[in-house]
PDB file of N, CA and C in Angstrom:
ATOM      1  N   UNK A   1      -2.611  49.149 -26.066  1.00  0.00           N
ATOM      2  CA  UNK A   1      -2.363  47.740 -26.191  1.00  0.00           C
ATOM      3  C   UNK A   1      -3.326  47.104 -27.196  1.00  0.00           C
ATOM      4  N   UNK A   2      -4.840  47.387 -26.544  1.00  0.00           N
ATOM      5  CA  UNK A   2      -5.167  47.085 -28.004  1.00  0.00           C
ATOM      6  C   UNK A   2      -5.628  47.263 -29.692  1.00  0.00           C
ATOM      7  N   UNK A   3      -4.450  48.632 -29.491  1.00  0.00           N
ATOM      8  CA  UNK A   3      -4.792  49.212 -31.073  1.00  0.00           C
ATOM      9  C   UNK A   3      -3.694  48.521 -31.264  1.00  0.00           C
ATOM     10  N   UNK A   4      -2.116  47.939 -30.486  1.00  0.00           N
ATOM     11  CA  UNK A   4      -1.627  47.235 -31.362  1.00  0.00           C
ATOM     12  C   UNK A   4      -2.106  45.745 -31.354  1.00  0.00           C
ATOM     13  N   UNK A   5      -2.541  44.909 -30.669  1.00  0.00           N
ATOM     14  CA  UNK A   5      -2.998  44.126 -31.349  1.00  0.00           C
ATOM     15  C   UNK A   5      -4.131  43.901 -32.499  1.00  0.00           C
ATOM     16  N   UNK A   6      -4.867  44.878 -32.558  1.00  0.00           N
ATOM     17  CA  UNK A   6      -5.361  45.391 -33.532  1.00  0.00           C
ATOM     18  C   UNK A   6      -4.884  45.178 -34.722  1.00  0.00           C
ATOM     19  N   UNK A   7      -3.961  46.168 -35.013  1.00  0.00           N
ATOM     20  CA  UNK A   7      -2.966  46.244 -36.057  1.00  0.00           C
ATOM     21  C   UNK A   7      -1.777  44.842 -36.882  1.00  0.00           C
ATOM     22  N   UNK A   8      -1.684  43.919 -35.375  1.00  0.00           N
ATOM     23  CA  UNK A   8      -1.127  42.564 -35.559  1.00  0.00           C
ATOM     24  C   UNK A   8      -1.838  41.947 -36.374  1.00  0.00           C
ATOM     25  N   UNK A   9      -3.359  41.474 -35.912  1.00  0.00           N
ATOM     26  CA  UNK A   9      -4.160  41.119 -36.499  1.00  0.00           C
ATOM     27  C   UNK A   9      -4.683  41.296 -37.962  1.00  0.00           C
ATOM     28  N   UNK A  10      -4.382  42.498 -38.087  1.00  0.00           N
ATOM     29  CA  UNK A  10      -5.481  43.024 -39.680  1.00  0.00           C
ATOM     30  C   UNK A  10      -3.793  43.091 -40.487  1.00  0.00           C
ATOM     31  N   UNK A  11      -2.716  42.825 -40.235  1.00  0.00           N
ATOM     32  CA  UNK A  11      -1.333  42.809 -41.202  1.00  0.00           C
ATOM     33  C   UNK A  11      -1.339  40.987 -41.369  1.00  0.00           C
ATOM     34  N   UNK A  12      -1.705  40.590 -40.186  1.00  0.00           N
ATOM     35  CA  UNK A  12      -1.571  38.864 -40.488  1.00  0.00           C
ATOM     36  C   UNK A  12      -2.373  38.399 -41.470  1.00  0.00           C
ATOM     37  N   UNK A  13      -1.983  37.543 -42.602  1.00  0.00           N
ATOM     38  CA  UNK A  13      -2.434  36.522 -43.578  1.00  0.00           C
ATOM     39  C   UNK A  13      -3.499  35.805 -43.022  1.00  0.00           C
ATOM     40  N   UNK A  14      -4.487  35.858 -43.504  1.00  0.00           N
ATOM     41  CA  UNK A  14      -6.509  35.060 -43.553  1.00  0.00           C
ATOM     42  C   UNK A  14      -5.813  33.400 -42.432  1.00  0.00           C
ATOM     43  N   UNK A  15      -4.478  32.984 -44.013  1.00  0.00           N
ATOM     44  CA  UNK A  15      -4.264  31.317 -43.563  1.00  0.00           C
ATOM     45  C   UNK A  15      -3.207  31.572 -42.298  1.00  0.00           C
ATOM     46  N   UNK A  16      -2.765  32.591 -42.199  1.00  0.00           N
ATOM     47  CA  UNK A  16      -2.122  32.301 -40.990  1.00  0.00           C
ATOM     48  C   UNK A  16      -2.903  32.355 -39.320  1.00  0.00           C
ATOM     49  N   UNK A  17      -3.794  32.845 -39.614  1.00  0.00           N
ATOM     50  CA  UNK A  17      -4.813  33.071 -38.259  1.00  0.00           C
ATOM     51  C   UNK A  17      -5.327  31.464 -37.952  1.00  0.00           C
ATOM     52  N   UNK A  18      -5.892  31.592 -39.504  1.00  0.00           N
ATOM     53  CA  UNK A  18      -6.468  29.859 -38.987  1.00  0.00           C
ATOM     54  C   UNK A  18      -5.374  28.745 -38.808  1.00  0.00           C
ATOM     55  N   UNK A  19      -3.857  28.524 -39.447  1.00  0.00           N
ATOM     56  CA  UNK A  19      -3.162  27.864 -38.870  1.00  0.00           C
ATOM     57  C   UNK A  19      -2.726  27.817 -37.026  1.00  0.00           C
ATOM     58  N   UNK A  20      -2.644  29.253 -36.862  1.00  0.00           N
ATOM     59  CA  UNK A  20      -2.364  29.543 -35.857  1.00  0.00           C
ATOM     60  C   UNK A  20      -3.702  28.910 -34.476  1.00  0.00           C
ATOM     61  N   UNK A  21      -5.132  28.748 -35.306  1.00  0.00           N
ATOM     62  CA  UNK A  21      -6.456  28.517 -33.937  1.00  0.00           C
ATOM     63  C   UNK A  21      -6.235  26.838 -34.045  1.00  0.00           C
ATOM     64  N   UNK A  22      -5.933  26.467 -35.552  1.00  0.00           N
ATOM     65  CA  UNK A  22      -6.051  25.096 -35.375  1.00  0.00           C
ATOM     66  C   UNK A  22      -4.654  24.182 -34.656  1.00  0.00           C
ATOM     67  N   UNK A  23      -3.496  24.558 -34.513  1.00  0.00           N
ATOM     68  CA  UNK A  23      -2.226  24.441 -33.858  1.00  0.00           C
ATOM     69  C   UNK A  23      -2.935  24.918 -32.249  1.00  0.00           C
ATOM     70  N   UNK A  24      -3.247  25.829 -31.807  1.00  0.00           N
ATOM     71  CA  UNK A  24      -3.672  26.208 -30.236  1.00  0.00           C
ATOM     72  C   UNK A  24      -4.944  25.147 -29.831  1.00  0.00           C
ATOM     73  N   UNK A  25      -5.668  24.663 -30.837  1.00  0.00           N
ATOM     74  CA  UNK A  25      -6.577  23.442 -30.703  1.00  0.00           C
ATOM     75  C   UNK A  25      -5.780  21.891 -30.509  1.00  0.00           C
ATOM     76  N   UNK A  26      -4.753  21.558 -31.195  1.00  0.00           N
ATOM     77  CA  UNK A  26      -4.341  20.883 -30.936  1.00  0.00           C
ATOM     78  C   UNK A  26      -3.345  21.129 -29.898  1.00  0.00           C
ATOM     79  N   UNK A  27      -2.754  21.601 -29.806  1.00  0.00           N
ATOM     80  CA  UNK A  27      -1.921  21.702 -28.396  1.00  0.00           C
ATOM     81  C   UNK A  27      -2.903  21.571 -26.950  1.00  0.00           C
ATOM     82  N   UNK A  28      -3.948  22.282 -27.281  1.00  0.00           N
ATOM     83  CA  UNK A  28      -4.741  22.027 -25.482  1.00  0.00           C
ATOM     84  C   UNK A  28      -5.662  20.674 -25.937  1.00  0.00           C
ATOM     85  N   UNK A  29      -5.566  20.319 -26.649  1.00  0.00           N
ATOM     86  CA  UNK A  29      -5.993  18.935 -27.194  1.00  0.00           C
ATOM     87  C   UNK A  29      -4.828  17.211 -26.381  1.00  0.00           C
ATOM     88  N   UNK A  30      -3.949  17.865 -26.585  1.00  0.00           N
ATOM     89  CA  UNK A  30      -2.985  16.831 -26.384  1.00  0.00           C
ATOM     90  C   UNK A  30      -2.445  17.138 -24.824  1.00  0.00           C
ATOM     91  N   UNK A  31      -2.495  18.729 -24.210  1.00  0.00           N
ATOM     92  CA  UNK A  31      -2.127  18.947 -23.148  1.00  0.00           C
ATOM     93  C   UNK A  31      -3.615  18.434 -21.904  1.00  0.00           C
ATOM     94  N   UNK A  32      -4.775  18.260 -22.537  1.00  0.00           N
ATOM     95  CA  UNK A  32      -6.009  18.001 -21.505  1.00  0.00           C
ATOM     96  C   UNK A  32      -5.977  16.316 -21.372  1.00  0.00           C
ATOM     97  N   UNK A  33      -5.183  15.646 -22.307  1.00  0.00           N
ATOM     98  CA  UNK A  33      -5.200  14.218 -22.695  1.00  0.00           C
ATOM     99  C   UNK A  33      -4.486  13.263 -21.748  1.00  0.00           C
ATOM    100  N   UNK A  34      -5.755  12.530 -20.817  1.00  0.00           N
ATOM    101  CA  UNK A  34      -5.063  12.017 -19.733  1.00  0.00           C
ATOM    102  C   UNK A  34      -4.162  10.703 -19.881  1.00  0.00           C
ATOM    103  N   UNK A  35      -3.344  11.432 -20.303  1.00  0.00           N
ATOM    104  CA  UNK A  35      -2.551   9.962 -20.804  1.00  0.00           C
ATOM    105  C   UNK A  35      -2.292   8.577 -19.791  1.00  0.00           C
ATOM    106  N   UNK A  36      -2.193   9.068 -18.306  1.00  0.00           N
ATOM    107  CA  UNK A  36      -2.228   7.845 -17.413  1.00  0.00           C
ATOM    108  C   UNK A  36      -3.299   7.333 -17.523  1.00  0.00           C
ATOM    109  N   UNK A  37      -4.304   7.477 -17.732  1.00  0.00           N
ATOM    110  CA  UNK A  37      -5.701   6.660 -17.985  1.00  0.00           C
ATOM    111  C   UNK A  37      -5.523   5.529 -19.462  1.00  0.00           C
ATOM    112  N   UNK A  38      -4.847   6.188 -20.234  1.00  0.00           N
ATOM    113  CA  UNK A  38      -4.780   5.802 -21.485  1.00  0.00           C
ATOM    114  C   UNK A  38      -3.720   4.854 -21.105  1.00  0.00           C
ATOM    115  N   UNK A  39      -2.875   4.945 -20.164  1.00  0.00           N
ATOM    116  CA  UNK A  39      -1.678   3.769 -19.808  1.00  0.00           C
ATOM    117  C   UNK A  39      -2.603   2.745 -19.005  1.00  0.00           C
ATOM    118  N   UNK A  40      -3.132   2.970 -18.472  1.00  0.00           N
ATOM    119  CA  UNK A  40      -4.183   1.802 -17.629  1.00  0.00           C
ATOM    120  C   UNK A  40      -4.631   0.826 -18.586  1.00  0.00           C
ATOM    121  N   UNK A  41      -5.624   1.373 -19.273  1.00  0.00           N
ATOM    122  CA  UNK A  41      -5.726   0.033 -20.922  1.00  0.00           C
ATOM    123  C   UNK A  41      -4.877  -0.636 -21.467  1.00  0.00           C
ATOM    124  N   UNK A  42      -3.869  -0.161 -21.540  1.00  0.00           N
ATOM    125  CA  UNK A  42      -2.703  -1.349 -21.762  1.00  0.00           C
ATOM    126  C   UNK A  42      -1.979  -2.086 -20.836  1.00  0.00           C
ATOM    127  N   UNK A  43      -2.193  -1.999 -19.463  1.00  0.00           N
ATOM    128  CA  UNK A  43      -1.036  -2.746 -18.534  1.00  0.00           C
ATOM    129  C   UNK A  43      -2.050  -4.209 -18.508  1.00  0.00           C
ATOM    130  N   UNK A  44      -3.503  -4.072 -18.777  1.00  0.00           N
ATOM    131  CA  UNK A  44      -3.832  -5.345 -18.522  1.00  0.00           C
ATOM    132  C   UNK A  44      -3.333  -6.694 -19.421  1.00  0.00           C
ATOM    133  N   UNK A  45      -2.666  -7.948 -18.659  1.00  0.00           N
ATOM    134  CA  UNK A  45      -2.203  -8.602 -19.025  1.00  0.00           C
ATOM    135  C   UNK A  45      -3.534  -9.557 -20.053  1.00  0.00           C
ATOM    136  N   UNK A  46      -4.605 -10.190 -19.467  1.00  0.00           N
ATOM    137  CA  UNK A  46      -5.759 -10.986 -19.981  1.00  0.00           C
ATOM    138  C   UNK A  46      -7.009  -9.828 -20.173  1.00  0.00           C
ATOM    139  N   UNK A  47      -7.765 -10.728 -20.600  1.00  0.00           N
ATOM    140  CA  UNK A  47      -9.004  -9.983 -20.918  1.00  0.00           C
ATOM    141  C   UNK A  47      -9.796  -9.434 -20.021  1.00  0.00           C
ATOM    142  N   UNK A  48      -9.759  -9.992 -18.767  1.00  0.00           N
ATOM    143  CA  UNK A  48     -10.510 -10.129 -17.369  1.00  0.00           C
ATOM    144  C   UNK A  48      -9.934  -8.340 -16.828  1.00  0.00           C
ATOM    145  N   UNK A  49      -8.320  -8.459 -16.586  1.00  0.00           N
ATOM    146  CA  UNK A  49      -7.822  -7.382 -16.415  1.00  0.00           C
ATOM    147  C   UNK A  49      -8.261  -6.048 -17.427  1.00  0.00           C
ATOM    148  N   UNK A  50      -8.054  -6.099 -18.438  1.00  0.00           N
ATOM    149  CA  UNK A  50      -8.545  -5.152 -19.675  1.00  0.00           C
ATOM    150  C   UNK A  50      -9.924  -4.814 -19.130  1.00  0.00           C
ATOM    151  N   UNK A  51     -10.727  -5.132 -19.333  1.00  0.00           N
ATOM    152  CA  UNK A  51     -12.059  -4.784 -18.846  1.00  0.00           C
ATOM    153  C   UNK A  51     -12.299  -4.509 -17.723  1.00  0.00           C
ATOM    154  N   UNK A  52     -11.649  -5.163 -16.363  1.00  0.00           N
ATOM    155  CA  UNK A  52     -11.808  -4.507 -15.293  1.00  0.00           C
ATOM    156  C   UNK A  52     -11.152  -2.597 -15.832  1.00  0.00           C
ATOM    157  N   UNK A  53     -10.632  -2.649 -16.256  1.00  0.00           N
ATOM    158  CA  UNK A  53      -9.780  -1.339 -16.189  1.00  0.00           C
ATOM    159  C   UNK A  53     -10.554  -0.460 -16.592  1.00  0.00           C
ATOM    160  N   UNK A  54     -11.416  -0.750 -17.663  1.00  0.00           N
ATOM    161  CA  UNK A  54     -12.079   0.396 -19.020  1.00  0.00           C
ATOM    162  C   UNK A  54     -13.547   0.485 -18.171  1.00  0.00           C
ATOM    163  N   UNK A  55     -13.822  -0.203 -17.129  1.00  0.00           N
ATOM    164  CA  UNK A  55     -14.796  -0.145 -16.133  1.00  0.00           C
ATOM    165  C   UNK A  55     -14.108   0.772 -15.239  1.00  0.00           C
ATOM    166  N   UNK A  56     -13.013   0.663 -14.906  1.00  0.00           N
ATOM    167  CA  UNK A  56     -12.269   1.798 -14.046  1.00  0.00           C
ATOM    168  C   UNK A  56     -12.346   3.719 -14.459  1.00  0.00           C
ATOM    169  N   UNK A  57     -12.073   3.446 -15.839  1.00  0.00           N
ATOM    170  CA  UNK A  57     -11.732   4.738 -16.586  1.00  0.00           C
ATOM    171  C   UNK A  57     -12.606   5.539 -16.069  1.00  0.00           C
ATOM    172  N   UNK A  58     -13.802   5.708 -15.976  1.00  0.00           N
ATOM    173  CA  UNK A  58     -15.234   6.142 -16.162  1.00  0.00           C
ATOM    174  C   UNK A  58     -15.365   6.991 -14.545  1.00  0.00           C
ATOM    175  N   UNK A  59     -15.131   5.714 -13.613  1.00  0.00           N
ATOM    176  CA  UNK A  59     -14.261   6.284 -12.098  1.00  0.00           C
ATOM    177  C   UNK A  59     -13.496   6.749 -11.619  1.00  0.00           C
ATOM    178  N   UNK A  60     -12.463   6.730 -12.144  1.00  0.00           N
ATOM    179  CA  UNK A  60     -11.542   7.951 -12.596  1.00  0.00           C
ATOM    180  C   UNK A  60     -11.675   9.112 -12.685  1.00  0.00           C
ATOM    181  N   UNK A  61     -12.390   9.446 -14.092  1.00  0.00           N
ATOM    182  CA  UNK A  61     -12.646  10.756 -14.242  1.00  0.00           C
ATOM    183  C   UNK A  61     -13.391  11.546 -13.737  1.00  0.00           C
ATOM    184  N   UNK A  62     -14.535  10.751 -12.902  1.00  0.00           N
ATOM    185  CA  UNK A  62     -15.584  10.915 -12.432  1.00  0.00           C
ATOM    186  C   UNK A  62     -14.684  11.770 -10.858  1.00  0.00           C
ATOM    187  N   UNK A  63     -14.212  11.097 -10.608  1.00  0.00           N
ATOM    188  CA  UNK A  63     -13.493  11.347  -9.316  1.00  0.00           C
ATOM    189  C   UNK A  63     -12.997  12.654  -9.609  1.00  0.00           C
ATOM    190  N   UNK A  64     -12.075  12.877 -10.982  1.00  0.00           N
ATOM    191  CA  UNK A  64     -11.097  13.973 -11.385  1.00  0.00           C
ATOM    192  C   UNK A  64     -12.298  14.989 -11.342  1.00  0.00           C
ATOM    193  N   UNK A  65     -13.063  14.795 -11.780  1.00  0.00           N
ATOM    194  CA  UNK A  65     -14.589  16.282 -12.489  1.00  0.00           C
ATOM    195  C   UNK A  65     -14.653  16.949 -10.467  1.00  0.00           C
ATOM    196  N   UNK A  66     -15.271  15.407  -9.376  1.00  0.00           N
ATOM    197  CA  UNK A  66     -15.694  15.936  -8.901  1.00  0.00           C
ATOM    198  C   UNK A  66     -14.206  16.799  -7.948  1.00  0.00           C
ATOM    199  N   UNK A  67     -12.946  16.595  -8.030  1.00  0.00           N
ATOM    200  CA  UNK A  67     -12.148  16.928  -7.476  1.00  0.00           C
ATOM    201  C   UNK A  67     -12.501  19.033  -7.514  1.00  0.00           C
ATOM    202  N   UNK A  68     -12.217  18.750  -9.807  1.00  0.00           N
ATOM    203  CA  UNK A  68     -12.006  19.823  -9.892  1.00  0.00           C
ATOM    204  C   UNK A  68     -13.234  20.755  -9.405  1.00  0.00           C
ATOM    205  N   UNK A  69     -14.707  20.028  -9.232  1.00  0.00           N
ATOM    206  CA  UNK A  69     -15.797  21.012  -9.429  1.00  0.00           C
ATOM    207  C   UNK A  69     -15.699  21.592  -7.702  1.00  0.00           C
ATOM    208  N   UNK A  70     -15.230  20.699  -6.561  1.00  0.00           N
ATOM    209  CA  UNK A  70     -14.596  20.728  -5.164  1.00  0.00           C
ATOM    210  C   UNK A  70     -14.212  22.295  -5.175  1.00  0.00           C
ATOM    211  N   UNK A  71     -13.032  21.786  -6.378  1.00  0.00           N
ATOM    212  CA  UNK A  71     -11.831  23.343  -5.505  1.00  0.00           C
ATOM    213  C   UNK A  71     -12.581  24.734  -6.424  1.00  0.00           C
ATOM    214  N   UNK A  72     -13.518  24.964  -7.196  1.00  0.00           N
ATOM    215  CA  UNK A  72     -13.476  25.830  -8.008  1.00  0.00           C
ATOM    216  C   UNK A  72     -15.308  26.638  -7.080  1.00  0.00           C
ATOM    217  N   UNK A  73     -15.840  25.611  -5.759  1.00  0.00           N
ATOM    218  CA  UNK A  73     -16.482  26.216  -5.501  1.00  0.00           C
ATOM    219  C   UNK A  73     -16.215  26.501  -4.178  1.00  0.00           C
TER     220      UNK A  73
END
């Protein structure tokens, strides 16, 4: 298995490797991207709301870290 990927590798083009890391960078780029957080900043109607929210964000994630650091020990 890995003499053929081996072999994949050293036949593939220099620019195609690096197209290929910078495309897998952006994809787990856009797939880690909490977009409901990013919807929270915009539902606020006034300024009061807006800022309560971007004070929220921070609690949020905070919550998400300690969820994930929870199940992984």
């Amino acid at each position: 298995m890995f003499k053929a990927l081996g072999n994949f590798l050293y036949r593939t083009p220099w620019c195609a490797l690096i197209l290929l890391g910078i495309s897998v960078l952006l994809l787990l780029g856009i797939f880690v991207t909490p977009f409901h957080v990013i919807s929270l900043q915009q539902r606020g109607v006034d300024s009061a709301q807006k800022h309560a929210s971007l004070r929220l964000i921070p609690v949020v994630l905070a919550s998400v870290q300690a969820d994930v650091t929870a199940t992984r020990s």
